[in-house]
C-alpha atoms as a PDB file:
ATOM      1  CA  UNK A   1     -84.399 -72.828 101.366  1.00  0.00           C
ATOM      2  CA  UNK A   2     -81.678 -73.953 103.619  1.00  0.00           C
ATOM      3  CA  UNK A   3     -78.249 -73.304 102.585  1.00  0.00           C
ATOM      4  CA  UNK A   4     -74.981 -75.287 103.982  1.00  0.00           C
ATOM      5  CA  UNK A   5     -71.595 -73.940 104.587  1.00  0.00           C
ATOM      6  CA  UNK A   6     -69.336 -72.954 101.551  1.00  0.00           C
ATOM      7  CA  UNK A   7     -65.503 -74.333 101.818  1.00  0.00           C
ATOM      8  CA  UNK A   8     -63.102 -71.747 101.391  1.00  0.00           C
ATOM      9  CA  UNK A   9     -62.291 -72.747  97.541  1.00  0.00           C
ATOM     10  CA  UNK A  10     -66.223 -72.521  96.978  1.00  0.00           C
ATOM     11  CA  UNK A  11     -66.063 -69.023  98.740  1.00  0.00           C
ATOM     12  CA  UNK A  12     -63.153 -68.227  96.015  1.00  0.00           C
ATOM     13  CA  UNK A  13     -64.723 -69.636  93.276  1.00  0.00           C
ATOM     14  CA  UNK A  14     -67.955 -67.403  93.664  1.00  0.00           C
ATOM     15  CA  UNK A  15     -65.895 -64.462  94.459  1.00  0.00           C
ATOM     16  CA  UNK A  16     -64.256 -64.900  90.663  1.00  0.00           C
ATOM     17  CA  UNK A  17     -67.035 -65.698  89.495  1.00  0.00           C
ATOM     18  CA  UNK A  18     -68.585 -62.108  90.993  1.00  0.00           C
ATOM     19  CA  UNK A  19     -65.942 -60.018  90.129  1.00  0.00           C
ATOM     20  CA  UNK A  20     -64.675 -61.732  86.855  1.00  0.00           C
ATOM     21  CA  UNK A  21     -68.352 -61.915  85.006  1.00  0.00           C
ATOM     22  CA  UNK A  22     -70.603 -60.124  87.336  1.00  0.00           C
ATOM     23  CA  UNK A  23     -72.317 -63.388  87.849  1.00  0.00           C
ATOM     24  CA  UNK A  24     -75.778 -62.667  89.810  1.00  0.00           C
ATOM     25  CA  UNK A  25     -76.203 -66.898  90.944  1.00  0.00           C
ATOM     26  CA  UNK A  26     -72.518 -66.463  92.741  1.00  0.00           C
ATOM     27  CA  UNK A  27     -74.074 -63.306  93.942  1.00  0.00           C
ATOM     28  CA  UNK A  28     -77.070 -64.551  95.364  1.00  0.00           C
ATOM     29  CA  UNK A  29     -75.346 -68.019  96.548  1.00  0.00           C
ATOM     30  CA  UNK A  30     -72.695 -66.215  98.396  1.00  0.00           C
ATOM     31  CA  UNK A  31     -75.235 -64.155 100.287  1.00  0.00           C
ATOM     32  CA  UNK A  32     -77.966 -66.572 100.920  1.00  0.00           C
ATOM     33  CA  UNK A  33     -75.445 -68.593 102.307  1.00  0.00           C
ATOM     34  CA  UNK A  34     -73.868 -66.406 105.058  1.00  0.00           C
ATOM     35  CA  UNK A  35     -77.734 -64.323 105.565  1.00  0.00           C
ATOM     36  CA  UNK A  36     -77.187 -66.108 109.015  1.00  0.00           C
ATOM     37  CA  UNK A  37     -73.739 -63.930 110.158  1.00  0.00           C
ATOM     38  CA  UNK A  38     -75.691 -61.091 109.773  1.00  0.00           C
ATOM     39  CA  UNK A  39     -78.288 -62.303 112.658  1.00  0.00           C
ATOM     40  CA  UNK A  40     -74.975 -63.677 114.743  1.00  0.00           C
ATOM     41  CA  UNK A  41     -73.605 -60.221 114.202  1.00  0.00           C
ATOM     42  CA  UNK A  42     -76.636 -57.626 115.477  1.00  0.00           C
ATOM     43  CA  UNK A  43     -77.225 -60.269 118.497  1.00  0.00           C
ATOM     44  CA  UNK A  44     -73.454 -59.744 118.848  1.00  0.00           C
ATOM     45  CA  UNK A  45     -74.143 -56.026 120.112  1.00  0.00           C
ATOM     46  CA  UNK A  46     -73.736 -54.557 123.364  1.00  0.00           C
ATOM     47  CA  UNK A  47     -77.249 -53.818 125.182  1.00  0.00           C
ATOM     48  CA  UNK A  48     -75.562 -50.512 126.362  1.00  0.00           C
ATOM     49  CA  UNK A  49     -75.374 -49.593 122.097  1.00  0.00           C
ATOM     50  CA  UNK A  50     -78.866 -50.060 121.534  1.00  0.00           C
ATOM     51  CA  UNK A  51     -80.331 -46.416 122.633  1.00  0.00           C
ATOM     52  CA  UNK A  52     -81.613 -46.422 119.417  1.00  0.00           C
ATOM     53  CA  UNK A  53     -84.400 -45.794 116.921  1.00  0.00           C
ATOM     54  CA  UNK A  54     -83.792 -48.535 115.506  1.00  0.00           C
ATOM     55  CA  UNK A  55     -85.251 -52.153 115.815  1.00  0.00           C
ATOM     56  CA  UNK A  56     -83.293 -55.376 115.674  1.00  0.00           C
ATOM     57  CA  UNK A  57     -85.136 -55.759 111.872  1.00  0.00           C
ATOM     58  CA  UNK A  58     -83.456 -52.497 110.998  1.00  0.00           C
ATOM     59  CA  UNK A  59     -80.213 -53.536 112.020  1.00  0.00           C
ATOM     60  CA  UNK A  60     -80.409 -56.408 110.189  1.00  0.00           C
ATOM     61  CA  UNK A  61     -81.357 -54.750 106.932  1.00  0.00           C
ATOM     62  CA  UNK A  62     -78.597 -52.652 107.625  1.00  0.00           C
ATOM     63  CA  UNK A  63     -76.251 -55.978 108.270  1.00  0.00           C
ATOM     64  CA  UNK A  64     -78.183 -57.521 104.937  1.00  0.00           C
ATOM     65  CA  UNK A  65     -76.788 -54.136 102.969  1.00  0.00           C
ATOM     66  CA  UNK A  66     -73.582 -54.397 104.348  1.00  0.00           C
ATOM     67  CA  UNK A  67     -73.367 -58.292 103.605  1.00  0.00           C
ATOM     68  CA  UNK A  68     -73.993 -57.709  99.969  1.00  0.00           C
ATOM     69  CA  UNK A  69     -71.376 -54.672  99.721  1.00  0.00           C
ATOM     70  CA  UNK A  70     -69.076 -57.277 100.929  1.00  0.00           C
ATOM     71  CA  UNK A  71     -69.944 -59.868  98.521  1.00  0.00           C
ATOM     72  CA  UNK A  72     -69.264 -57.504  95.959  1.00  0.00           C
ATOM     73  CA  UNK A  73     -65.707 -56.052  97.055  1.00  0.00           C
ATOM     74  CA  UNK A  74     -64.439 -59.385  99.078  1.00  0.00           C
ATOM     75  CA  UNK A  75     -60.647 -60.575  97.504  1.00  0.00           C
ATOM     76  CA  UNK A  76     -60.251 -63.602  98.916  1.00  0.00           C
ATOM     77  CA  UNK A  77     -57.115 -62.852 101.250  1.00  0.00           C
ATOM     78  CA  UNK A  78     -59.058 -64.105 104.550  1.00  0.00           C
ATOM     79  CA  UNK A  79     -62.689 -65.819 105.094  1.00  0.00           C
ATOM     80  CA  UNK A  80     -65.428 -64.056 103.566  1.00  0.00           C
ATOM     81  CA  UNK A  81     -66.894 -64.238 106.884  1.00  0.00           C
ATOM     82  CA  UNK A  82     -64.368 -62.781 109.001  1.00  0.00           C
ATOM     83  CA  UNK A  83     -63.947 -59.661 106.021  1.00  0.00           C
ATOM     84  CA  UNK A  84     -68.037 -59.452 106.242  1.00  0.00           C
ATOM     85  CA  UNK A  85     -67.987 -59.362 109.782  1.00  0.00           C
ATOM     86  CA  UNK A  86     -66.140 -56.385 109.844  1.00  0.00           C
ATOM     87  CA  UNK A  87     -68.222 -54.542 106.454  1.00  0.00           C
ATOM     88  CA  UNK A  88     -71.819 -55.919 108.744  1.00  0.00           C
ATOM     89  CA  UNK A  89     -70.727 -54.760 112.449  1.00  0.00           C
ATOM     90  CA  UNK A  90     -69.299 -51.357 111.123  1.00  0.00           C
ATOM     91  CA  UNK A  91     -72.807 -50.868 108.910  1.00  0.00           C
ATOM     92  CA  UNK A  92     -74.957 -51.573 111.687  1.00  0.00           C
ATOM     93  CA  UNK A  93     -73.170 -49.379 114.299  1.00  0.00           C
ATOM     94  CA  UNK A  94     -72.861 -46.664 112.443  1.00  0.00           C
ATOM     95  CA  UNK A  95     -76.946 -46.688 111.614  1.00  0.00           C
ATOM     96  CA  UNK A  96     -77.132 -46.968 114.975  1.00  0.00           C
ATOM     97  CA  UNK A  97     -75.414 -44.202 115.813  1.00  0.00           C
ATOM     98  CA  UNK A  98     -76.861 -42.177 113.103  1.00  0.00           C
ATOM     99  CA  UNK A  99     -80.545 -42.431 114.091  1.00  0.00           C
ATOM    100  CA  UNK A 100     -79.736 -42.967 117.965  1.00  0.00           C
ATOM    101  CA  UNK A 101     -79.100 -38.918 118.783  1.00  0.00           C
ATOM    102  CA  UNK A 102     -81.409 -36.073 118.417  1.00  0.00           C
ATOM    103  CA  UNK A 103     -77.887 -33.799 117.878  1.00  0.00           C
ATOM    104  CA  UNK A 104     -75.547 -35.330 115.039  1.00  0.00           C
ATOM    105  CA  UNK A 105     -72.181 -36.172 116.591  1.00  0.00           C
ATOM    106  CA  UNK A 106     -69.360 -36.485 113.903  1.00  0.00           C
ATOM    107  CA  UNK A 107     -68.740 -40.280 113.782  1.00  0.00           C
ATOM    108  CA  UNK A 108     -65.669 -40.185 114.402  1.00  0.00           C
ATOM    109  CA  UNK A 109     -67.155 -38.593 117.959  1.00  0.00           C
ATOM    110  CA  UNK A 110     -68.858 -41.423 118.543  1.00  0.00           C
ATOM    111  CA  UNK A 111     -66.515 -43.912 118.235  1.00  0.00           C
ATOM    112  CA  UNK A 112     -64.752 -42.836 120.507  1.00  0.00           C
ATOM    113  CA  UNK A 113     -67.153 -42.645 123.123  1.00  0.00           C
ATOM    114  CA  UNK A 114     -68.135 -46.232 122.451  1.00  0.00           C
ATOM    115  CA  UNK A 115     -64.556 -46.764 123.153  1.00  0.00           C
ATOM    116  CA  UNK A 116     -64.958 -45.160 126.123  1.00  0.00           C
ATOM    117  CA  UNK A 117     -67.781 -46.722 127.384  1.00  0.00           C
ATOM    118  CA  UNK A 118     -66.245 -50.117 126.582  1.00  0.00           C
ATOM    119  CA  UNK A 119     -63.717 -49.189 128.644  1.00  0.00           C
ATOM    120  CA  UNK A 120     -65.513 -47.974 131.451  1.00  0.00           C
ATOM    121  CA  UNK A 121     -67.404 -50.831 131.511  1.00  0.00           C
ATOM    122  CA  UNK A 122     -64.248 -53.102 131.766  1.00  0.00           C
ATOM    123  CA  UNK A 123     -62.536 -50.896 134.144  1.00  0.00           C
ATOM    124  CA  UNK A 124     -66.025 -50.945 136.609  1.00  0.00           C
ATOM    125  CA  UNK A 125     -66.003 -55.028 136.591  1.00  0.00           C
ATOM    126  CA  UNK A 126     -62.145 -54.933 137.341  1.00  0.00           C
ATOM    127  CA  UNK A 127     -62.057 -52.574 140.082  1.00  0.00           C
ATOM    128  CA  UNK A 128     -65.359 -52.698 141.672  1.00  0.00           C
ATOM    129  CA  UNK A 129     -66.183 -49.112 140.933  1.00  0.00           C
ATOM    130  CA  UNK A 130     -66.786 -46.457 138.695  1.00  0.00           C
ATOM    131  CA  UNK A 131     -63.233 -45.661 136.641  1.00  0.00           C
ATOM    132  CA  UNK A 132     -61.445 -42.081 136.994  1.00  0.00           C
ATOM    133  CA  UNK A 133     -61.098 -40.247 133.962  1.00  0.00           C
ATOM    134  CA  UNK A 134     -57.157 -40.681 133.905  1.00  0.00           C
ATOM    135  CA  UNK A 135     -57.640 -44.427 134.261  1.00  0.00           C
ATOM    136  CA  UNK A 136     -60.155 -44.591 131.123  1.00  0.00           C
ATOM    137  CA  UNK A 137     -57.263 -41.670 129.520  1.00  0.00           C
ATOM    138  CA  UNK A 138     -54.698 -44.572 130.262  1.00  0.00           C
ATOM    139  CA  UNK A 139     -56.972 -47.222 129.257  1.00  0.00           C
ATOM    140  CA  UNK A 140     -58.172 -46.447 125.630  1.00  0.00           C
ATOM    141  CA  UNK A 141     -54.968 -44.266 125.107  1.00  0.00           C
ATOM    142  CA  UNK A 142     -56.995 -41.389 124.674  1.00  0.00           C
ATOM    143  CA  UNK A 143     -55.432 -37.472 126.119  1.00  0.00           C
ATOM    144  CA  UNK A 144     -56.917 -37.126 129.449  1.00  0.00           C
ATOM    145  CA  UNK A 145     -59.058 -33.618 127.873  1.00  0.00           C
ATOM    146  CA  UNK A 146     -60.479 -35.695 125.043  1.00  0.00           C
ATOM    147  CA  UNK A 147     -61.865 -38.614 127.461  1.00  0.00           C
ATOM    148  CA  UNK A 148     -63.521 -35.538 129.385  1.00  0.00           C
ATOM    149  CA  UNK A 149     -64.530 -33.793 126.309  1.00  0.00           C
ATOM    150  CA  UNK A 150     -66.174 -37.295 124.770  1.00  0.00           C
ATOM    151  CA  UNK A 151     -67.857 -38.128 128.390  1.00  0.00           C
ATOM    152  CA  UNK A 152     -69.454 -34.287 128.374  1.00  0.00           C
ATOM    153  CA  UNK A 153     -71.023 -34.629 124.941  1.00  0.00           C
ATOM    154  CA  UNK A 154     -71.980 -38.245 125.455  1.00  0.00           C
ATOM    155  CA  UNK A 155     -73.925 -37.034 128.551  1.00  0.00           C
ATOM    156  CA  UNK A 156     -75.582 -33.629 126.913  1.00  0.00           C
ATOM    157  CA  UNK A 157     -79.303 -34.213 126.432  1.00  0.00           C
ATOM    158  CA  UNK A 158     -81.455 -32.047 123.973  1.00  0.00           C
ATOM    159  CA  UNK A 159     -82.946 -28.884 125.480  1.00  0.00           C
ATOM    160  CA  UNK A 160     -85.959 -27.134 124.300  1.00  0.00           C
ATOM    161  CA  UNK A 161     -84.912 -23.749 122.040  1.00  0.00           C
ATOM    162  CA  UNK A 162     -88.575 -22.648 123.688  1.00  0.00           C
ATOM    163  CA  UNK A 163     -87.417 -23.356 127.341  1.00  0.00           C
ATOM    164  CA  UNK A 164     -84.225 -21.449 126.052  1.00  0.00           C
ATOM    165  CA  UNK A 165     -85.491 -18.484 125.304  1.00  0.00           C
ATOM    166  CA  UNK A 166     -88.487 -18.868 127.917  1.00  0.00           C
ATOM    167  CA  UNK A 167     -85.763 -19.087 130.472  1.00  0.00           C
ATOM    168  CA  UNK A 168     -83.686 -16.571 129.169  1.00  0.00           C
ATOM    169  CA  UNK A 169     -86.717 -13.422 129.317  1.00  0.00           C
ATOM    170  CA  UNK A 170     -85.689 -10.327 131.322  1.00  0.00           C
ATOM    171  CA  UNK A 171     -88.867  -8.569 133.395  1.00  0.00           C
ATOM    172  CA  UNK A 172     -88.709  -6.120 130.270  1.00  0.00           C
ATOM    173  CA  UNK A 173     -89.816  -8.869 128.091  1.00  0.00           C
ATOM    174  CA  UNK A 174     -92.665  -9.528 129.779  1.00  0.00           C
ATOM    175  CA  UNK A 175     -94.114  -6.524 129.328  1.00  0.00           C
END
């Protein structure tokens, strides 16, 4: 069922039509009809974010979620696609994040440490080597401890509470 490009005063129209009467066709017409910005979005992301659990068909259900919370709560003040965009890339990142550590960092964590690494990554192709932590401080705008602080947790990896307390015995306990 191929659907073709809605003009801006279609967009509108449905979007009235959603909020004004809860109408399920404007619904489904407005989603159907943009199902391909969520694909254009998850292809959209960084190889470097995709440490994850989940597959590109998860991210996409996450997008496809995401796409019809914005069909819901769009005002037409801008595109819907450029105000789905934004509901879609911040849904899929943030399941991404979510099911990408072992050890739950605060979202607000991890956004900055994408940040980071978008910077880094920048800063590496500019200069022809690895950034200094001032530089990446300077860069994102970020207080030199907190760009240390993010690049410590980001590079913690899980440790075994058995190897822990294995590693931990004193000749006592062995007794």
């Amino acid at each position: 069922m191929a659907h073709t490009l809605l003009t801006a005063d279609e967009e509108k129209e449905l979007a009235r039509r959603i909020r004004e009467h809860g109408d399920e066709d404007a619904f489904e017409k407005l989603v159907t009809t943009n199902l391909g910005l969520v694909v254009y979005v998850v292809q959209k992301i960084p190889s470097w974010n995709l440490n994850s659990a989940l597959t590109r068909d998860d991210m996409i259900q996450e997008g496809n979620l995401a796409l019809m919370s914005a069909a819901r709560t769009w005002a037409p003040t801008q595109r819907f696609a450029t105000y789905a965009r934004k509901l879609i890339y911040s849904r899929v990142m943030r399941a991404i994040e979510n099911n990408g550590n072992m050890i739950h960092i605060p979202v607000p964590v991890q956004e900055e440490i994408r940040k980071i690494k978008k910077a880094e990554s920048r800063l590496t192709q500019q200069l022809g080597r690895e950034p200094t932590a001032e530089e990446l401080a300077a860069d994102t705008g970020m207080p030199l401890e907190r760009v240390r602080d993010r690049q410590h947790v980001n590079q913690r990896q899980p440790v075994s509470l058995d190897a822990y307390k294995r590693d931990n015995l004193t000749e006592e306990d062995h007794d």
